[in-house]
PDB file of N, CA and C in Angstrom:
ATOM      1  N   UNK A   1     -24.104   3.166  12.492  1.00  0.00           N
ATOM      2  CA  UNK A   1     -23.507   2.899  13.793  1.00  0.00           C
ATOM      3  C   UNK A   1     -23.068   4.212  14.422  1.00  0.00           C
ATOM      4  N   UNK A   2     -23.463   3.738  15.651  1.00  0.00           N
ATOM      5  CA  UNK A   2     -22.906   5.463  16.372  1.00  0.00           C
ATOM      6  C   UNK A   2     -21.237   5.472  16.758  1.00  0.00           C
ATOM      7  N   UNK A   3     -21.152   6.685  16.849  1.00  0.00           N
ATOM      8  CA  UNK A   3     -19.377   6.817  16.544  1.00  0.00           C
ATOM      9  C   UNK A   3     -19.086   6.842  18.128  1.00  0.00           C
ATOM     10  N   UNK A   4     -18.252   6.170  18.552  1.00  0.00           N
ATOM     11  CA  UNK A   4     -17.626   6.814  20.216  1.00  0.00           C
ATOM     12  C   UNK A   4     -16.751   7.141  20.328  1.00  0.00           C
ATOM     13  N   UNK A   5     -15.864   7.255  21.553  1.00  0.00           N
ATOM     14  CA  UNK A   5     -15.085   7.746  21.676  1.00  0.00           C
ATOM     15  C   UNK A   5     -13.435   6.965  21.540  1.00  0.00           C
ATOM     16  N   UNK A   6     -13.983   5.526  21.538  1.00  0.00           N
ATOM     17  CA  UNK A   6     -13.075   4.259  22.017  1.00  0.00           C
ATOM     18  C   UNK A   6     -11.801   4.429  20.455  1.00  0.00           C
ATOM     19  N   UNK A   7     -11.927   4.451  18.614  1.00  0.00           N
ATOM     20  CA  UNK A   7     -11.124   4.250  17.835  1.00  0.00           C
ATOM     21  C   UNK A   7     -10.788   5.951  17.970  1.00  0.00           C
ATOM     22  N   UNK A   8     -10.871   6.766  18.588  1.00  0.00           N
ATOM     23  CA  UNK A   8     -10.365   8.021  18.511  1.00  0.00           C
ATOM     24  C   UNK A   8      -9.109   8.322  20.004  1.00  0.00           C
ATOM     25  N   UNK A   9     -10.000   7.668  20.898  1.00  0.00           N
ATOM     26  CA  UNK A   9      -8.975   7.374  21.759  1.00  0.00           C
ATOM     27  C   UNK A   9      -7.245   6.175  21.380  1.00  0.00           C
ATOM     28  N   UNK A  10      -8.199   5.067  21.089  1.00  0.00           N
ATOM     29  CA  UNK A  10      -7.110   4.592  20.414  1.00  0.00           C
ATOM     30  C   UNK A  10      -5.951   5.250  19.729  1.00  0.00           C
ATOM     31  N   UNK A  11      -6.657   5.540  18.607  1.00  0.00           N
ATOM     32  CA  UNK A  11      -5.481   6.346  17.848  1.00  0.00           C
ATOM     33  C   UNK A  11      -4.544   7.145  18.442  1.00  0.00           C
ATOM     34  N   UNK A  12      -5.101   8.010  19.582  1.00  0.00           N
ATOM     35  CA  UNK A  12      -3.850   8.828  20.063  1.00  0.00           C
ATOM     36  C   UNK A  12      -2.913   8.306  20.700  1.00  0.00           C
ATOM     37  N   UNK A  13      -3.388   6.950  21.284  1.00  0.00           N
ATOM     38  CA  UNK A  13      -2.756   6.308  22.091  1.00  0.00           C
ATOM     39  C   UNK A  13      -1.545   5.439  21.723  1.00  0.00           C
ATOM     40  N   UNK A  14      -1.963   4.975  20.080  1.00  0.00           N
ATOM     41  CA  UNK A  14      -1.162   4.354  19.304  1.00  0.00           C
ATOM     42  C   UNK A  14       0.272   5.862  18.433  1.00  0.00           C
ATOM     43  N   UNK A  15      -0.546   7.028  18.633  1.00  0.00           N
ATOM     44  CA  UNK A  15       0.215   7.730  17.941  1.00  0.00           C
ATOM     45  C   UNK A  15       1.174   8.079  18.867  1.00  0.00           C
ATOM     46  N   UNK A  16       0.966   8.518  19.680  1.00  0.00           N
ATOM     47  CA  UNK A  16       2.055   9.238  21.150  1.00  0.00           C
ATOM     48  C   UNK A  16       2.688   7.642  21.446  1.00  0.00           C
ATOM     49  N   UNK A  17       2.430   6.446  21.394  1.00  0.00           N
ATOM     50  CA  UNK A  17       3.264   5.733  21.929  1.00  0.00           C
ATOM     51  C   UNK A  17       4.574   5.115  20.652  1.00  0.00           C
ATOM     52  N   UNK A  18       3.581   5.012  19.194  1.00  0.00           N
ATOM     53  CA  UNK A  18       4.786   5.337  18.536  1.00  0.00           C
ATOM     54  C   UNK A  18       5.817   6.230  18.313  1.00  0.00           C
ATOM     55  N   UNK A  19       4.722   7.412  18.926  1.00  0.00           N
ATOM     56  CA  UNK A  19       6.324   8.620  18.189  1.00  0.00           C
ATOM     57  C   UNK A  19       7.700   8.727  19.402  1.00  0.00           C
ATOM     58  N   UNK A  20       6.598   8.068  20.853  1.00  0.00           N
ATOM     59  CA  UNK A  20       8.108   8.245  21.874  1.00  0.00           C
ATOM     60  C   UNK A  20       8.890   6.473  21.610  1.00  0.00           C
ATOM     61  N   UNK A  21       8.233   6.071  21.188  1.00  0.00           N
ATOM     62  CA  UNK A  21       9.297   4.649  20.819  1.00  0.00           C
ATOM     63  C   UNK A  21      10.651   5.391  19.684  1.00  0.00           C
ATOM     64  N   UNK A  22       9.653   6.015  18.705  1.00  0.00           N
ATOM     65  CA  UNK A  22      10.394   6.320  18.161  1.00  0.00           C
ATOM     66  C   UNK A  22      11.793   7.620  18.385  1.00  0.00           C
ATOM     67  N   UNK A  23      10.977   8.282  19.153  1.00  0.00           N
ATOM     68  CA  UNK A  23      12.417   9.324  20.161  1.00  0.00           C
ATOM     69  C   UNK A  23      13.319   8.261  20.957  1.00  0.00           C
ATOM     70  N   UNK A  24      12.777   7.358  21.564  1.00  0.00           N
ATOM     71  CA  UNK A  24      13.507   6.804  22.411  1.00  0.00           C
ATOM     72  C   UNK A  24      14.493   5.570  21.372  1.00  0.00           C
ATOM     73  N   UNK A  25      13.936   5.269  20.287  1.00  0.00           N
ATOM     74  CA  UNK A  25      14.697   4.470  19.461  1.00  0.00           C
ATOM     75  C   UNK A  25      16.173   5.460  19.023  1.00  0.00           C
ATOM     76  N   UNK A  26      15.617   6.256  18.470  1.00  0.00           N
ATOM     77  CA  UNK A  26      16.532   7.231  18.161  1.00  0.00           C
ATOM     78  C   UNK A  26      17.773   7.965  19.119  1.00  0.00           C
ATOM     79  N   UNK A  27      17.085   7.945  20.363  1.00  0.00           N
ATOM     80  CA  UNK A  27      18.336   8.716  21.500  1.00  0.00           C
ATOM     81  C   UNK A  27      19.501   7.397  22.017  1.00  0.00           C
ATOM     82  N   UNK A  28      18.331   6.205  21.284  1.00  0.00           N
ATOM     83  CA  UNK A  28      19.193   4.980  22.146  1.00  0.00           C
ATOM     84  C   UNK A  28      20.575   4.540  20.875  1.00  0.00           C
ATOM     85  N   UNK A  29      20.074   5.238  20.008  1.00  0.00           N
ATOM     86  CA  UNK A  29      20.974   5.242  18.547  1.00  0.00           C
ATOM     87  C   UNK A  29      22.061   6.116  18.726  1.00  0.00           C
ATOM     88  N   UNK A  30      21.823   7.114  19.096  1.00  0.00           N
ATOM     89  CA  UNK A  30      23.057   8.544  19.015  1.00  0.00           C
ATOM     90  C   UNK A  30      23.795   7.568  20.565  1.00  0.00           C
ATOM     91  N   UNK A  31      23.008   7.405  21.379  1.00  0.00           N
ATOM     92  CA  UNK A  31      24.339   7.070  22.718  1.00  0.00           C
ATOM     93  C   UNK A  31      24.897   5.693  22.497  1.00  0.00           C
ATOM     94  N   UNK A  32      24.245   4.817  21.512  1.00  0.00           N
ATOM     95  CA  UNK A  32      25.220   3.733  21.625  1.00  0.00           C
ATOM     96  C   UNK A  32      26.409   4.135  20.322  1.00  0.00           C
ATOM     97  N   UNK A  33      25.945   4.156  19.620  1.00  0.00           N
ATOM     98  CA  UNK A  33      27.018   4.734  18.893  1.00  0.00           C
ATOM     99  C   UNK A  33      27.751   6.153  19.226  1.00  0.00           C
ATOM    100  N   UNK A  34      27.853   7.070  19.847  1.00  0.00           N
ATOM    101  CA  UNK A  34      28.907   7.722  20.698  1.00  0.00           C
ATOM    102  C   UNK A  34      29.487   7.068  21.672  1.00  0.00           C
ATOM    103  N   UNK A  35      29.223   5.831  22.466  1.00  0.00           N
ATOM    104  CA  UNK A  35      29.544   5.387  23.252  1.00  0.00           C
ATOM    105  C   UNK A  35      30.492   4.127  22.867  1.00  0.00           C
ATOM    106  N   UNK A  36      30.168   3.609  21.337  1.00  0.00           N
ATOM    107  CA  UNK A  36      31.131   2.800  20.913  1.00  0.00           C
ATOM    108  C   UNK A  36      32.530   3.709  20.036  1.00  0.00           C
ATOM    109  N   UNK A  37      32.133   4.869  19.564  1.00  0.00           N
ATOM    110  CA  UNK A  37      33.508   5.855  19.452  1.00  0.00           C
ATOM    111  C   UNK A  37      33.935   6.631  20.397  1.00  0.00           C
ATOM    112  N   UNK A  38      33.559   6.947  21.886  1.00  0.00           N
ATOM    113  CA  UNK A  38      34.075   7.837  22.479  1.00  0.00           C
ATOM    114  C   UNK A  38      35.359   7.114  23.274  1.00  0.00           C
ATOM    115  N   UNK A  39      34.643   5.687  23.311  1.00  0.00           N
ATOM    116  CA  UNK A  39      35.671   4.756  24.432  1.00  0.00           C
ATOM    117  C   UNK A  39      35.590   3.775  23.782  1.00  0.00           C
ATOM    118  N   UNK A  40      36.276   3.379  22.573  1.00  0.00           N
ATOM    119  CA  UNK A  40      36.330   1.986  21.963  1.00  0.00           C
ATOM    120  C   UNK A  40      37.348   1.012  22.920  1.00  0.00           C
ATOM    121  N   UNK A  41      38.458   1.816  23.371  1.00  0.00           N
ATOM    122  CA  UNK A  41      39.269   1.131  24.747  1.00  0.00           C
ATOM    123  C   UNK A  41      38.523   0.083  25.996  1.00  0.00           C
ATOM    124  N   UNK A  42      37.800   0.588  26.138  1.00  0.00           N
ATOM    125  CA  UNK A  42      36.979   0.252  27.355  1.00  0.00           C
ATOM    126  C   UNK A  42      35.747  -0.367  27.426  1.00  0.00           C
ATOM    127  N   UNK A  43      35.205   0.073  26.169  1.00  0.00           N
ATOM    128  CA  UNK A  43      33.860  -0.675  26.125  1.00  0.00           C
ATOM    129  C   UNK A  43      34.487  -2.195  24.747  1.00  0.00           C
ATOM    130  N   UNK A  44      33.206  -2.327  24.715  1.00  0.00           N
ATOM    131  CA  UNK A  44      33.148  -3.528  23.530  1.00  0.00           C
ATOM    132  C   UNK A  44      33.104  -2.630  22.136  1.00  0.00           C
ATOM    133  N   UNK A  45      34.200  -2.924  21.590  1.00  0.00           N
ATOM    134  CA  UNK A  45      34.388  -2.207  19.575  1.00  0.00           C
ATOM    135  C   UNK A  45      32.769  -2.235  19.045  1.00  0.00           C
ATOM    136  N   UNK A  46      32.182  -3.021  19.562  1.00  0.00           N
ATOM    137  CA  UNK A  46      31.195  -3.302  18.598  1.00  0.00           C
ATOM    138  C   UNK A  46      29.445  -3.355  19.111  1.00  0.00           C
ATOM    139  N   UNK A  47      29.605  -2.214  20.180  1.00  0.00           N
ATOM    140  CA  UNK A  47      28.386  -2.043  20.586  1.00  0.00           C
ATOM    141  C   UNK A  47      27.665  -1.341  20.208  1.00  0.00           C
ATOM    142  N   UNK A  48      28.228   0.222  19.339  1.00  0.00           N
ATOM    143  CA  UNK A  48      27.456   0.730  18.473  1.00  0.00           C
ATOM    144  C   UNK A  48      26.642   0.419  17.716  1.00  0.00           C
ATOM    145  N   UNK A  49      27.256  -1.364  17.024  1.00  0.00           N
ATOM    146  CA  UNK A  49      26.281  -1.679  15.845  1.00  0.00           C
ATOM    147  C   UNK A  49      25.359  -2.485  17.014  1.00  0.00           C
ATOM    148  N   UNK A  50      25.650  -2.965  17.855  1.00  0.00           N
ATOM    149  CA  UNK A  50      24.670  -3.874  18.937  1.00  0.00           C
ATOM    150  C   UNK A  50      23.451  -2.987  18.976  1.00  0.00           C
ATOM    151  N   UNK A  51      23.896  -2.179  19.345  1.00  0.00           N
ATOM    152  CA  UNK A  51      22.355  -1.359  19.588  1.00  0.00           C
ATOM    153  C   UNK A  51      21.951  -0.412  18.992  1.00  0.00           C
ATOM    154  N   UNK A  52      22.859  -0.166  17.681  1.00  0.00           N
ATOM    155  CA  UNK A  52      21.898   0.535  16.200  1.00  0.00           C
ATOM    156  C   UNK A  52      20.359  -0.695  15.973  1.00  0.00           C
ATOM    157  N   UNK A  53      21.491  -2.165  15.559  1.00  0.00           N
ATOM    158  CA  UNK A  53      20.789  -2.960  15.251  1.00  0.00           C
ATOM    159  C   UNK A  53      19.481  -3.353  15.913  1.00  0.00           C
ATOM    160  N   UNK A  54      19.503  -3.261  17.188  1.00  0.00           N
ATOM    161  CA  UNK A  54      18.881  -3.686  18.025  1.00  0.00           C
ATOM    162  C   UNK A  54      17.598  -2.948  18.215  1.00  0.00           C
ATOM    163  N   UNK A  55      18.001  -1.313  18.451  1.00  0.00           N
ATOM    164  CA  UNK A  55      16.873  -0.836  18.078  1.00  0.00           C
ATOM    165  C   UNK A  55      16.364  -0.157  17.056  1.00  0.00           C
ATOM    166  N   UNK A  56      16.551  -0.496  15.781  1.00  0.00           N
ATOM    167  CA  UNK A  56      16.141  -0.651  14.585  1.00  0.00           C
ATOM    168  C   UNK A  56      14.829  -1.464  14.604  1.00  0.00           C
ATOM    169  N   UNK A  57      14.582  -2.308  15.160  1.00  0.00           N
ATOM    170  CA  UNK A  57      13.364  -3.042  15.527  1.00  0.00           C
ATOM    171  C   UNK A  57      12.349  -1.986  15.975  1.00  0.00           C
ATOM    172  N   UNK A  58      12.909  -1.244  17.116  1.00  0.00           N
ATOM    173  CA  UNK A  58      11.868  -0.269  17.835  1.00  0.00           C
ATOM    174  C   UNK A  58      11.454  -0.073  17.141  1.00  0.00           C
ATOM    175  N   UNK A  59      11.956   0.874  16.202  1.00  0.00           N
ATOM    176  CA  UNK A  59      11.697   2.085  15.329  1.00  0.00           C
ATOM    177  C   UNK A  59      10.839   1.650  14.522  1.00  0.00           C
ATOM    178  N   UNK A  60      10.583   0.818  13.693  1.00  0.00           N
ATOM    179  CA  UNK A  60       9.948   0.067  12.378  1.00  0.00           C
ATOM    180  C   UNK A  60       8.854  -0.462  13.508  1.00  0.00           C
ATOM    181  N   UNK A  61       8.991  -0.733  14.936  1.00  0.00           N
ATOM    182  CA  UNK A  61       7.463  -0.880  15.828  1.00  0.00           C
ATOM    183  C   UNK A  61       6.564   0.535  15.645  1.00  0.00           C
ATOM    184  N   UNK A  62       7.714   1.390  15.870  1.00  0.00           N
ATOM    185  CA  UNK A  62       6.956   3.098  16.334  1.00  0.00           C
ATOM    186  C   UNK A  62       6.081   3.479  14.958  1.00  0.00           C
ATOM    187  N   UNK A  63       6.865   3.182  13.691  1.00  0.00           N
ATOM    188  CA  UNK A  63       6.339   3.697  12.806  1.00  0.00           C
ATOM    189  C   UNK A  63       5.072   2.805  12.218  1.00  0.00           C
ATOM    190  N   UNK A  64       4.864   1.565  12.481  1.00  0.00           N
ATOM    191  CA  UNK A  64       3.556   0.605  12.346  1.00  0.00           C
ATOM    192  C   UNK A  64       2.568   1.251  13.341  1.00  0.00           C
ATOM    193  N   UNK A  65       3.316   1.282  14.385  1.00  0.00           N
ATOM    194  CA  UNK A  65       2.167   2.095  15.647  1.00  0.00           C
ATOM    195  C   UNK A  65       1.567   3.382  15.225  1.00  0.00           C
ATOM    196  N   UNK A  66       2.021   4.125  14.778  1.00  0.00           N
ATOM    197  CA  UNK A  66       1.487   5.400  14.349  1.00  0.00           C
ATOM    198  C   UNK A  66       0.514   5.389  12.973  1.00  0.00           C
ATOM    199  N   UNK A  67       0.981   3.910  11.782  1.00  0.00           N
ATOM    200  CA  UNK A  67       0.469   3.894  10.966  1.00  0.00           C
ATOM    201  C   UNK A  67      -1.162   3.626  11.667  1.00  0.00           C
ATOM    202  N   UNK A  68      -0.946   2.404  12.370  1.00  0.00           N
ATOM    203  CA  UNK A  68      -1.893   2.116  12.766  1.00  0.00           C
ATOM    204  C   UNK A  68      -2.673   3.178  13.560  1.00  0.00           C
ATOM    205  N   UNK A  69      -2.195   3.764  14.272  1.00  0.00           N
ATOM    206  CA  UNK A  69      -2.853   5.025  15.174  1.00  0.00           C
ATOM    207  C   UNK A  69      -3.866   6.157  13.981  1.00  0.00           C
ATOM    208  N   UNK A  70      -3.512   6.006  12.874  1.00  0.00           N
ATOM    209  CA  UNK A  70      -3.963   7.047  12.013  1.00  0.00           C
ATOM    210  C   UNK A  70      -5.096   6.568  11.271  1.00  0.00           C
ATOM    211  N   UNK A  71      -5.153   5.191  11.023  1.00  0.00           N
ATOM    212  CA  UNK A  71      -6.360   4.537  10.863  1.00  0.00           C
ATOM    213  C   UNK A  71      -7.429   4.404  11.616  1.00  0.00           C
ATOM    214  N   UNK A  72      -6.899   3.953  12.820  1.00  0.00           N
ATOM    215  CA  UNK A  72      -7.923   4.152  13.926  1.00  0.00           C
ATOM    216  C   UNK A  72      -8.309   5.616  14.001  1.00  0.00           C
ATOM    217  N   UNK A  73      -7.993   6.550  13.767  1.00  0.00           N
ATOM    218  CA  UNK A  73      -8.590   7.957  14.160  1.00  0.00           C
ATOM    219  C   UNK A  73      -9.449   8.325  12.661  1.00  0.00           C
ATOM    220  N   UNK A  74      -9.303   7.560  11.636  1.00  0.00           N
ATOM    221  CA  UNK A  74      -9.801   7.388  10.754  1.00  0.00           C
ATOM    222  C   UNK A  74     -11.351   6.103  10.309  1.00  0.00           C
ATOM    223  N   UNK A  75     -10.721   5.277  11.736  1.00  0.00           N
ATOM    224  CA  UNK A  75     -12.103   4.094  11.729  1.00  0.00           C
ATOM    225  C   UNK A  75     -12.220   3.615  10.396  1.00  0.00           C
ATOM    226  N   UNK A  76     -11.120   3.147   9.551  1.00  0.00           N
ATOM    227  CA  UNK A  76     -10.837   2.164   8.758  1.00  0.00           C
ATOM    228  C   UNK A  76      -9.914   0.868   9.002  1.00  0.00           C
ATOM    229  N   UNK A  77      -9.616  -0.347   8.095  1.00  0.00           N
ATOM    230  CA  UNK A  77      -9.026  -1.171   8.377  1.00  0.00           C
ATOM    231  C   UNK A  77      -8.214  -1.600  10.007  1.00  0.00           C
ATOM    232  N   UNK A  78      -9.652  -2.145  10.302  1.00  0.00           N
ATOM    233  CA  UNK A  78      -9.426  -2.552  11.490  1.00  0.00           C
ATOM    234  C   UNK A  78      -8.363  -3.252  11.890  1.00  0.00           C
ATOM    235  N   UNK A  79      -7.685  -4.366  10.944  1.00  0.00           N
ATOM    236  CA  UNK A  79      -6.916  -4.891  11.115  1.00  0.00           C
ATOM    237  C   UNK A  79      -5.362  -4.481  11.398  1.00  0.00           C
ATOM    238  N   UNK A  80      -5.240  -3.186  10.812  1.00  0.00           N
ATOM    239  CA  UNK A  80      -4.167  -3.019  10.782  1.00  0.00           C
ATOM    240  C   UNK A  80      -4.058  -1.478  12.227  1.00  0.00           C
ATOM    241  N   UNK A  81      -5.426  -1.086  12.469  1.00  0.00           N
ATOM    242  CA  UNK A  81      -5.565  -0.471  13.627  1.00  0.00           C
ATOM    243  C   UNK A  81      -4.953  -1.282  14.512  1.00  0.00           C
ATOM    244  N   UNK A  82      -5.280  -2.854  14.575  1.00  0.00           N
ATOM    245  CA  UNK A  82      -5.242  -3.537  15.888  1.00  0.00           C
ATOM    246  C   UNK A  82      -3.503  -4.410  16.115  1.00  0.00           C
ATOM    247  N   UNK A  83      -2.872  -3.727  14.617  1.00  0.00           N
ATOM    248  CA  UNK A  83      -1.283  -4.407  14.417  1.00  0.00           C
ATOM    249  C   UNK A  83      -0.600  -3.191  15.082  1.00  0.00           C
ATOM    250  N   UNK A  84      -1.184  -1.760  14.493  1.00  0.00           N
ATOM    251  CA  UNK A  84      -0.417  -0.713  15.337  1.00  0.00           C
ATOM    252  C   UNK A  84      -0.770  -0.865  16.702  1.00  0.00           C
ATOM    253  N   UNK A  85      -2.076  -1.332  17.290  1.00  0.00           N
ATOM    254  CA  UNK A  85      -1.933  -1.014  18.644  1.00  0.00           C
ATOM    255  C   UNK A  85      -0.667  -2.106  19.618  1.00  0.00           C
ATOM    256  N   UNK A  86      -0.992  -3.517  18.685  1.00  0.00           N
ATOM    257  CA  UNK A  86       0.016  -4.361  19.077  1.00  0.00           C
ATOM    258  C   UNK A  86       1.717  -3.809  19.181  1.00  0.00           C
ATOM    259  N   UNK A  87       1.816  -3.035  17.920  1.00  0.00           N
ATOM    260  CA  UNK A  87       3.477  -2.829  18.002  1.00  0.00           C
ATOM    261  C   UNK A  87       3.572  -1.449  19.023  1.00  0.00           C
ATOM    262  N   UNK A  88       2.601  -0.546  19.712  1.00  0.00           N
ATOM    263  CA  UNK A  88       2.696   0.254  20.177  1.00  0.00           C
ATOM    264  C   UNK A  88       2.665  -0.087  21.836  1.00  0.00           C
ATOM    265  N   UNK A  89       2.316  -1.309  22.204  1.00  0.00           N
ATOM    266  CA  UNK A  89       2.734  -2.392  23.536  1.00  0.00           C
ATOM    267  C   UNK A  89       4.358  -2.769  24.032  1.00  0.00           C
ATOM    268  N   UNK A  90       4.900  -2.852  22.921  1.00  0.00           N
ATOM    269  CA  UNK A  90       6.394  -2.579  23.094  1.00  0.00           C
ATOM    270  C   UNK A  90       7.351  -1.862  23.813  1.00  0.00           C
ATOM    271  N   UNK A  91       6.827  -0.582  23.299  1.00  0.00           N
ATOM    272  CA  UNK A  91       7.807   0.298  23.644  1.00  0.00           C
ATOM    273  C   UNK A  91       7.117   0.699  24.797  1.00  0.00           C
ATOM    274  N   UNK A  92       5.968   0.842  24.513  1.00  0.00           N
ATOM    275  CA  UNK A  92       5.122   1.652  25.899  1.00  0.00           C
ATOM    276  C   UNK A  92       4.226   0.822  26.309  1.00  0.00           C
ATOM    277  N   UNK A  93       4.289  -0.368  27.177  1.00  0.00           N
ATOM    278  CA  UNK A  93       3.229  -1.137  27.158  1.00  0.00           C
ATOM    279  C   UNK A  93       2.026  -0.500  28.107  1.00  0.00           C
ATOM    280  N   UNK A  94       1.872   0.528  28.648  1.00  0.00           N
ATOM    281  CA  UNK A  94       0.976   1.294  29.487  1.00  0.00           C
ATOM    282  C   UNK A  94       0.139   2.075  28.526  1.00  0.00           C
ATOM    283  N   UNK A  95       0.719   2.427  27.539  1.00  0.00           N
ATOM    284  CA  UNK A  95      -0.096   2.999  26.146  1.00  0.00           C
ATOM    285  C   UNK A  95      -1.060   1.911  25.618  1.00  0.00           C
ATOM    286  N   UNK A  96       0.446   0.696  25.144  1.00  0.00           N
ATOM    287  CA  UNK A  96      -0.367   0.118  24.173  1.00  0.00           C
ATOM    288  C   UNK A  96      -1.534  -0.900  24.313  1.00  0.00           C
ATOM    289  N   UNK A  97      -1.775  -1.383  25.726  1.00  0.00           N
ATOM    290  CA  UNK A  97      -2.623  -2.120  26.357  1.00  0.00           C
ATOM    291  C   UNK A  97      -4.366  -1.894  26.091  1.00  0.00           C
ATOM    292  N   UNK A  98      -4.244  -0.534  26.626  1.00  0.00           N
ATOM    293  CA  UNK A  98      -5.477   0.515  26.833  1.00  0.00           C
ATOM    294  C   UNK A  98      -5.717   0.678  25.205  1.00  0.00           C
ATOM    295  N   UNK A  99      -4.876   0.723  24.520  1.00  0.00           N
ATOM    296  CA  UNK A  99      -5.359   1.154  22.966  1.00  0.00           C
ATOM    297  C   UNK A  99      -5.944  -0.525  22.484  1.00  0.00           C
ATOM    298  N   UNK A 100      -5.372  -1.437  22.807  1.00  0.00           N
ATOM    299  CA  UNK A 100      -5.915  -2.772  22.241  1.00  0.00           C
ATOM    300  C   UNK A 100      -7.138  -3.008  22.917  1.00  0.00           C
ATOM    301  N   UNK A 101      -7.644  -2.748  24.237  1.00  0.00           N
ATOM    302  CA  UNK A 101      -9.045  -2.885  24.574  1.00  0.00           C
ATOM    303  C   UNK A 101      -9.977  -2.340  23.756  1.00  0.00           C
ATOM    304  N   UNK A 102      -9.542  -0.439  23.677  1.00  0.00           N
ATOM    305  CA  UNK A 102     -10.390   0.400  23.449  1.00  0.00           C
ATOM    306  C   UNK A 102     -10.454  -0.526  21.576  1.00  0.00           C
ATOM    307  N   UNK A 103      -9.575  -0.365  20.513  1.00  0.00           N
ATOM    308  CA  UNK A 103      -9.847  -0.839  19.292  1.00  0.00           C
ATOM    309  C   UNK A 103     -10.548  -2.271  19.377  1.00  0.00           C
ATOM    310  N   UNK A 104     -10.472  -3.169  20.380  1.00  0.00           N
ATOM    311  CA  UNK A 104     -11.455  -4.396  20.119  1.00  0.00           C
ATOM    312  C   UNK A 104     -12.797  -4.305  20.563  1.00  0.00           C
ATOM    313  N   UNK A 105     -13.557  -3.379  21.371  1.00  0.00           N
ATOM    314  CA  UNK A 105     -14.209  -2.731  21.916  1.00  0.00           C
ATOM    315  C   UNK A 105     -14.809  -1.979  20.566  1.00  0.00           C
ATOM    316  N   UNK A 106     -14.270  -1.271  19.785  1.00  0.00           N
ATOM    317  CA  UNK A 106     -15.091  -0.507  19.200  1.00  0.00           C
ATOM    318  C   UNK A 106     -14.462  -1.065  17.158  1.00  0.00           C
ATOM    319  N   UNK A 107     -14.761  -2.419  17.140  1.00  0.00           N
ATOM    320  CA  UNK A 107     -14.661  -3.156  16.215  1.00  0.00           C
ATOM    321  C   UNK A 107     -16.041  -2.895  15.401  1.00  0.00           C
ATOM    322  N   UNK A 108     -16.866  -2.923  15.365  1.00  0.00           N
ATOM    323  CA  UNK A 108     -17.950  -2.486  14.829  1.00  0.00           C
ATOM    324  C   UNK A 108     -17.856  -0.926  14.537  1.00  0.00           C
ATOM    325  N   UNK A 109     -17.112  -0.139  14.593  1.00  0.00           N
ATOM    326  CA  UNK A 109     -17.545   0.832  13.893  1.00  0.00           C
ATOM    327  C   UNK A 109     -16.509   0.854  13.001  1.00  0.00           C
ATOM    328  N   UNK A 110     -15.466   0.522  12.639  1.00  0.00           N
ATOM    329  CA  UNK A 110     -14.453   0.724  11.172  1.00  0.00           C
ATOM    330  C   UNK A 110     -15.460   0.122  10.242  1.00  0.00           C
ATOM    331  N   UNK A 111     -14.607   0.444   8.454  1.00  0.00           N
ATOM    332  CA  UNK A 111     -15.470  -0.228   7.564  1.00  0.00           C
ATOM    333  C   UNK A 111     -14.115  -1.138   7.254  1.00  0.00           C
TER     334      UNK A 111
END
């Protein structure tokens, strides 16, 4: 089978959209929790853990997305190419859209 361009595109697409889920998981971590100790007066005591917890989800998306992104640039286990492109729709759904065409599109070439 001839190789294109579609699981190489993918992959980057899945990789850059996990790793800014994952910056953005992370910046949304440091300000809610400074924001539940800087002003526990004023805000809610317990929003730090609101949105540790909350985006703890992201993060465990970003890092499936990238798993998956690395397969696809690898054109193995399709299946799990097409779970990272899914969790990489999340955070960035302008990324992860274009990566789920391009990986169902070029399903025939993984083994």
């Amino acid at each position: 089978m001839e190789r294109t361009w579609k699981p190489t595109t993918t992959g980057i697409l899945c990789i850059v959209g996990g790793a800014l889920g994952i910056i953005l998981g992370i910046a949304l971590v440091v300000i809610g929790t400074v924001a539940g100790i800087v002003v526990p007066e004023r805000a809610l005591p317990f929003i730090g853990a609101l949105v540790t917890g909350t985006v703890a989800v992201g993060i465990v998306l970003g890092i499936v997305a990238i798993i998956g992104g690395i397969y696809a640039l690898r054109r193995r286990k399709w299946g799990l190419a097409l779970a990272g492109c899914i969790c990489a729709v999340f955070p960035w759904w302008f990324l992860g859209i274009p990566a789920i065409i391009f990986v169902v599109l070029g399903k025939g070439e993984f083994k």
